[in-house]
Protein backbone atom coordinates (compact mmCIF):
# COMPACT_ATOMS: atom_id res chain seq x y z
CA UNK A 1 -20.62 -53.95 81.21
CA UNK A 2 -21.12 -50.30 81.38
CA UNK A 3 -20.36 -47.73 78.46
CA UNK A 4 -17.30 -45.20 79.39
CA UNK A 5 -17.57 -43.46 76.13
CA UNK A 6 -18.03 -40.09 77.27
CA UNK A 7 -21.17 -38.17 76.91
CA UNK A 8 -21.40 -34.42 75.24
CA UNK A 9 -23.30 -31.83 77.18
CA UNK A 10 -26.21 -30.19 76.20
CA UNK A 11 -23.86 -26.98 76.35
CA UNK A 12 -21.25 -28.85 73.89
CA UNK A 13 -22.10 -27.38 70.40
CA UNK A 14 -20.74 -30.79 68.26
CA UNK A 15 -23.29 -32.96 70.47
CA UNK A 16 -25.67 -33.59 67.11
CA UNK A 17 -28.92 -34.15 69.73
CA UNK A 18 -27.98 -30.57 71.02
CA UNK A 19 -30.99 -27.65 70.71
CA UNK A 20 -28.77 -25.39 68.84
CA UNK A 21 -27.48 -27.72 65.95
CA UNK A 22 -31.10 -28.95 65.87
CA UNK A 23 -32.71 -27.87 63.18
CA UNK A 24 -35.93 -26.89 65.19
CA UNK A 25 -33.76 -25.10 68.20
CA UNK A 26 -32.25 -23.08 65.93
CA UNK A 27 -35.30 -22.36 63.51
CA UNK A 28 -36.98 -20.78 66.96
CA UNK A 29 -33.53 -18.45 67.67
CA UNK A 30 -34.04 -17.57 63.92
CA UNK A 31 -37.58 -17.08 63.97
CA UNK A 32 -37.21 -14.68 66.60
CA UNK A 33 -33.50 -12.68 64.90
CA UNK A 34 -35.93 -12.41 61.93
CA UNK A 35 -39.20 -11.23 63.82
CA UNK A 36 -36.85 -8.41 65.34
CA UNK A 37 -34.82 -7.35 62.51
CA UNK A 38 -38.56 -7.18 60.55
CA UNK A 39 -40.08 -5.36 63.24
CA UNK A 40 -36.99 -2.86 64.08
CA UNK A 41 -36.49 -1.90 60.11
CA UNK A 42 -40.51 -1.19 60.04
CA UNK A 43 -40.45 0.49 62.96
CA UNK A 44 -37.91 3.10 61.98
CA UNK A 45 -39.07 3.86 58.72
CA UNK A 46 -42.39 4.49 60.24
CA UNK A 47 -40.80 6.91 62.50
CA UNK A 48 -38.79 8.76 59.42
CA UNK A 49 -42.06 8.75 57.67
CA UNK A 50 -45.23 7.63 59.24
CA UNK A 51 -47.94 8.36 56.27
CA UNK A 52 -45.52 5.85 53.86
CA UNK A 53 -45.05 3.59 56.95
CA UNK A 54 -47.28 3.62 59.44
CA UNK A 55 -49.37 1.24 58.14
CA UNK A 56 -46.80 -0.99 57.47
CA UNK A 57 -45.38 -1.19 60.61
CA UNK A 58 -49.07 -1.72 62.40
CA UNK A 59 -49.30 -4.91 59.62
CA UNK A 60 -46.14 -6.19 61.06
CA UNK A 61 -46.49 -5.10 64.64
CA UNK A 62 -50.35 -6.89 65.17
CA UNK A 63 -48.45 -10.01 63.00
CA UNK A 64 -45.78 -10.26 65.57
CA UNK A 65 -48.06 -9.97 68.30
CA UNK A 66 -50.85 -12.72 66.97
CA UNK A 67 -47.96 -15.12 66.31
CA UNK A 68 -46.72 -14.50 69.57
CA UNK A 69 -49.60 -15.13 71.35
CA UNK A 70 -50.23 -18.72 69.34
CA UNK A 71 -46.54 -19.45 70.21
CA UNK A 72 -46.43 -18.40 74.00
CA UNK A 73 -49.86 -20.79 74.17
CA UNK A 74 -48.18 -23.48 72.64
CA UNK A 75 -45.08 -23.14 74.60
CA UNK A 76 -47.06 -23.49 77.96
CA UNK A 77 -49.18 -26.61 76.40
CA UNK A 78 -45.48 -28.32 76.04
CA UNK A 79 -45.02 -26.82 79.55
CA UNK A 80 -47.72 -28.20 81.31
CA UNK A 81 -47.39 -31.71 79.36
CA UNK A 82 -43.69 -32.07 80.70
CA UNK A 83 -44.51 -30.82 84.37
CA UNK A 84 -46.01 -33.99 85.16
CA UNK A 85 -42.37 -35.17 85.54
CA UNK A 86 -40.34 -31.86 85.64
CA UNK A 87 -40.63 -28.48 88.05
CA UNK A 88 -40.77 -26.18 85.40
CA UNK A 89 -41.19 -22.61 86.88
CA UNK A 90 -42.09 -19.34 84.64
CA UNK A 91 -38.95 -17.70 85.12
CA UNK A 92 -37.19 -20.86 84.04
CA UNK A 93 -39.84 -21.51 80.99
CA UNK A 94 -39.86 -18.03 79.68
CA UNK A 95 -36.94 -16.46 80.40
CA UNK A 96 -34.90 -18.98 80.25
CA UNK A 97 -33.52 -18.95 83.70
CA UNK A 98 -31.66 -21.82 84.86
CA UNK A 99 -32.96 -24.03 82.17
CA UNK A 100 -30.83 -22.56 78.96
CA UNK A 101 -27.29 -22.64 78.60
CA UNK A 102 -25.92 -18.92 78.58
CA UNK A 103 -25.87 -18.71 74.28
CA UNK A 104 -29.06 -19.93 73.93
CA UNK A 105 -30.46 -17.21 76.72
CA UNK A 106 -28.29 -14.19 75.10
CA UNK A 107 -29.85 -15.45 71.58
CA UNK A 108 -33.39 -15.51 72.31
CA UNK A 109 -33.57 -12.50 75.32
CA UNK A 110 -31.25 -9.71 73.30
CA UNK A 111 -34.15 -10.13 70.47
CA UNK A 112 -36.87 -9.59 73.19
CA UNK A 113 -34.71 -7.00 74.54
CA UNK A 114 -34.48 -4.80 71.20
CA UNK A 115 -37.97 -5.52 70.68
CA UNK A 116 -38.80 -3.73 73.77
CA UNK A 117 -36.82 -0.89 73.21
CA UNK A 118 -37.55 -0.20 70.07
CA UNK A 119 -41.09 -0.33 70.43
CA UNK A 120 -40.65 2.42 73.52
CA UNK A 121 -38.61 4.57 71.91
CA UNK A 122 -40.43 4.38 68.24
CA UNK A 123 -43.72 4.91 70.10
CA UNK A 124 -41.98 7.93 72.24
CA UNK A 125 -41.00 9.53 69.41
CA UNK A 126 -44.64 9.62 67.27
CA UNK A 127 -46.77 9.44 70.54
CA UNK A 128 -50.64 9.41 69.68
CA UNK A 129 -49.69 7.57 66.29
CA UNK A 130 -49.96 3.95 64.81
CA UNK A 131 -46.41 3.53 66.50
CA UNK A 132 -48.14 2.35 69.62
CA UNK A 133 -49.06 -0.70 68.20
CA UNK A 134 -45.26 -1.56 68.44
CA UNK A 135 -45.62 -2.30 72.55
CA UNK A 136 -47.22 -5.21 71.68
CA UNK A 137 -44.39 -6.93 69.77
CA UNK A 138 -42.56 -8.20 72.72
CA UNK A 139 -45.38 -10.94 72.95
CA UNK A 140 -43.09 -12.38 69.96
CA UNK A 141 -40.02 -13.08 71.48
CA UNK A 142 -41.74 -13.97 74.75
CA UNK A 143 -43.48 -16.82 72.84
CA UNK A 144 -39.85 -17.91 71.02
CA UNK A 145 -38.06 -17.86 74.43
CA UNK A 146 -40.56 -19.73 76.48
CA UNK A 147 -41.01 -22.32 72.90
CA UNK A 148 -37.27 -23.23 73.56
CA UNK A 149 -37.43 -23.54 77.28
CA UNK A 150 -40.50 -25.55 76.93
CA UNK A 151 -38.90 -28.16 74.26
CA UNK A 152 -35.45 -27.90 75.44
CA UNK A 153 -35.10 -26.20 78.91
CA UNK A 154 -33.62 -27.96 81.77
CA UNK A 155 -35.60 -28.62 85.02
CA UNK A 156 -35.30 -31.02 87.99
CA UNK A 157 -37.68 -33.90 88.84
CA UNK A 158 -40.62 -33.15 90.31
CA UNK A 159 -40.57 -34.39 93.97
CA UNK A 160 -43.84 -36.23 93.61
CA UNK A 161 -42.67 -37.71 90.16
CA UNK A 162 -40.42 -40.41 91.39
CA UNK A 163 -42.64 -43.14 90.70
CA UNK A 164 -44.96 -44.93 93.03
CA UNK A 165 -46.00 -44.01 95.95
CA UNK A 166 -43.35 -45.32 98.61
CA UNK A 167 -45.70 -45.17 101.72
CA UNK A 168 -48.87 -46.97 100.51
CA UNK A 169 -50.15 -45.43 103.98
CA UNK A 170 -49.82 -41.43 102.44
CA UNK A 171 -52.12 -40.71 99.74
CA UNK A 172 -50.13 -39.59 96.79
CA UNK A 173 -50.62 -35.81 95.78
């Protein structure tokens, strides 16, 4: 007999399996509100005062950039683990495109956004200082957005991923 109870949707936010009542879905959106908020408060106080700050902000900027670059890794190792079965695509993995539901993109790319702009315009405004260290931030949210997409992004089937080869006459790929 087949079940008619109806399903919730990875976009329905009482589905208790969904990413963003998950604690680890939602630990990655925070990770990366937190990493921006950080990196944004540094940033500008470095700018009013860049002898009491600078330093600060290049602590936070190169931490933000090393855990970024750990996280993006990792991100692609879940990546290239799942695209045995799934067509995962970079567009799809790390920004989120066609693989996130709309929140879940506007929470993790408005972060990476910020980050961008407040590194260009904090680094525009003390050019030739420790402010520069800021344009490498972005790494951060880069890493957060393509962690989510990798755990809990939607792709099709790979073509070739079927299952056995249906014409024992082709070699499979």
């Amino acid at each position: 007999m087949t079940d008619l109870t109806p399903r919730p949707t990875p976009d329905d936010p009482d589905d208790p399996e969904s990413p963003e009542t998950d604690g680890v879905g939602r630990r990655i959106v925070t990770a990366s509100r937190v990493g921006t908020a950080v990196f944004a408060v540094t940033a500008t106080a470095a700018v009013i005062d860049k002898d009491a700050f600078g330093l600060v902000n290049v602590v936070v900027s190169l931490a933000l950039f090393g855990v970024g670059c750990v996280v993006f890794l990792w991100a692609f190792g879940v990546a290239v683990n799942r695209s045995r079965t799934d067509a995962i695509g970079i567009g799809g993995l790390y920004f989120l495109a066609g693989s996130a539901p709309r929140r879940v993109q506007v929470a993790l790319l408005v972060p990476l956004a910020v980050q961008v702009g407040v590194a260009l315009v904090s680094a525009g405004l003390r050019p030739f200082s420790s402010l520069a260290f800021g344009v490498l931030v972005p790494m951060f949210g880069l890493g957060q957005a393509g962690l989510w997409g990798a755990r809990y992004g939607s792709f099709g089937r790979r073509a070739d991923a079927e299952g056995p080869n249906p014409n024992p006459t082709t070699p499979s790929r």
